[in-house]
Protein backbone atom coordinates (compact mmCIF):
# COMPACT_ATOMS: atom_id res chain seq x y z
CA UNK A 1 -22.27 42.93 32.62
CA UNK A 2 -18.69 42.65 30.89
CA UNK A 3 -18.53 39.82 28.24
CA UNK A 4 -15.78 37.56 29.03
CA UNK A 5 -12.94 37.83 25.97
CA UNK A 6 -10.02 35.53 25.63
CA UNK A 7 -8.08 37.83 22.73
CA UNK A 8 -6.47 40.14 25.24
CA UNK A 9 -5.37 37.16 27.37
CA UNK A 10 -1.91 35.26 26.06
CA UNK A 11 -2.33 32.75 28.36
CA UNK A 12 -5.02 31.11 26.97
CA UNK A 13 -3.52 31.51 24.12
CA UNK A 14 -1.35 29.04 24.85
CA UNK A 15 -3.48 26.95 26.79
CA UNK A 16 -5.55 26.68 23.57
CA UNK A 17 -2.51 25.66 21.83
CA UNK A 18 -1.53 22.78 24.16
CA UNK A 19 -5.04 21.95 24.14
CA UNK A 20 -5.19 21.26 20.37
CA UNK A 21 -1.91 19.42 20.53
CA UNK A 22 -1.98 16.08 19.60
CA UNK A 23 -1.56 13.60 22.60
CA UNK A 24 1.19 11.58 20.92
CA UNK A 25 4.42 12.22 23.23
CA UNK A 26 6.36 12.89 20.63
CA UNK A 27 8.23 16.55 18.98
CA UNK A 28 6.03 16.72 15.94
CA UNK A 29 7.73 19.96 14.96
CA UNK A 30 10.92 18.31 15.08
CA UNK A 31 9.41 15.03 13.03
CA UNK A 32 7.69 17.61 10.96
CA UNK A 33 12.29 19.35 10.14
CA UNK A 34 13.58 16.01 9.89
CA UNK A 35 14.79 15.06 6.03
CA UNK A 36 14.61 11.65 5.10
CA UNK A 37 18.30 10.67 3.98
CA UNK A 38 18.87 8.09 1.03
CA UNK A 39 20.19 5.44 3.32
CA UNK A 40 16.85 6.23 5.62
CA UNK A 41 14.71 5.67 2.06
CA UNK A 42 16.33 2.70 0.98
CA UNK A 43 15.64 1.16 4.63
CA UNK A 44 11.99 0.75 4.40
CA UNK A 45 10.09 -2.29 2.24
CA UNK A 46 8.60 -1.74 -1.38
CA UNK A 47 5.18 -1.17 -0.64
CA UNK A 48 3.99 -3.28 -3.40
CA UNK A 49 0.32 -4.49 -4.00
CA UNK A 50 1.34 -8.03 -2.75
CA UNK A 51 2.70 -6.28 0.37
CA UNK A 52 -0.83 -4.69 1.02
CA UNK A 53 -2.83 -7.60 0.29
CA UNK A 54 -1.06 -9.83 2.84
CA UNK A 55 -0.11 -6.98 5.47
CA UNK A 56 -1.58 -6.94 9.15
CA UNK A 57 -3.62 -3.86 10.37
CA UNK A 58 -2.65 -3.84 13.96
CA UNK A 59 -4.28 -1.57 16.42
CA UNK A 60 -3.47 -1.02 20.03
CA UNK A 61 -1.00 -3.92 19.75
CA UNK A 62 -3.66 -6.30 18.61
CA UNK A 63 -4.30 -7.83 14.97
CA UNK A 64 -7.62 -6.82 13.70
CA UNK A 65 -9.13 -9.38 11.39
CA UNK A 66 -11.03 -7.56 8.46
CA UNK A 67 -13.25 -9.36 6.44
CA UNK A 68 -14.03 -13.30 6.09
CA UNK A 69 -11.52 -15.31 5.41
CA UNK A 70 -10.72 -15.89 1.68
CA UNK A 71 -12.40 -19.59 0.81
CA UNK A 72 -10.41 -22.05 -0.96
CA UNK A 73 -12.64 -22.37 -4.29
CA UNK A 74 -14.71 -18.68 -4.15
CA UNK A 75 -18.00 -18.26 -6.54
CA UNK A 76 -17.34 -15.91 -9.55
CA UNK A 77 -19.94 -13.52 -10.74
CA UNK A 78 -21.49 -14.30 -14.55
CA UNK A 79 -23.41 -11.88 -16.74
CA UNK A 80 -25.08 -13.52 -19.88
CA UNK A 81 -27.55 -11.78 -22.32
CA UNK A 82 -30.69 -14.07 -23.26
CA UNK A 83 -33.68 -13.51 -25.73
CA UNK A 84 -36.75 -12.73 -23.79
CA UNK A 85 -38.30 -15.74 -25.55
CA UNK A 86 -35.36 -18.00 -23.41
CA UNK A 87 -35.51 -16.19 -20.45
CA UNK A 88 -39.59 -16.75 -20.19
CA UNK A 89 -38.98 -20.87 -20.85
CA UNK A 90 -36.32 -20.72 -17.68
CA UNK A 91 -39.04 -19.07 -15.96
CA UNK A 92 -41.68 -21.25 -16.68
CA UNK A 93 -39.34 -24.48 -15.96
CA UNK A 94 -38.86 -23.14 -12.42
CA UNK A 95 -36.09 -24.60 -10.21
CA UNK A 96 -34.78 -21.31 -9.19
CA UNK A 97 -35.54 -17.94 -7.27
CA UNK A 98 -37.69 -17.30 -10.94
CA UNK A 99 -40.19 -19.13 -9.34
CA UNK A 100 -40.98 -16.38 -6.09
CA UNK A 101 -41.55 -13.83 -8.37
């Protein structure tokens, strides 16, 4: 029995080529040449942090929502350092998740 062997064959070559070939419909060797001019660089918006921040990701032609929306008056995270002694009396006193544990 002969093994089948594609490296003598320069068809599939090719066929392996346009196979890995992204679908896009576009030259991407010629995108790949072009040289952005000045005039072409200047064209485009400062991508700034600002721009990022309140920029759309659109897919397929649709806005896609990431994330909750931001609230008006958001909680901010607080790290304090307490004696043990002070930490036990808030435990005692209860009134807080302390008091599952």
């Amino acid at each position: 029995m002969r093994a089948k062997s594609n490296a003598m064959d320069p068809s599939s070559a090719s066929d392996q080529k346009e196979k890995a070939r992204p679908c896009t419909g576009s030259d991407l060797a010629k995108v790949d040449a072009h040289v952005i001019t000045h005039e072409e660089y200047e064209d485009g918006p400062e991508l700034t942090q600002e721009w990022f921040e309140t920029a759309d990701l659109v897919r397929a032609g649709e806005v896609v929502r990431r994330g909750r929306s931001p609230k008006e008056s958001p909680k901010v995270a607080v790290s304090i350092r307490l004696s043990a002694d002070v930490l036990e009396a808030f435990k005692k006193k209860g009134g807080g998740l302390a008091d599952t544990h």
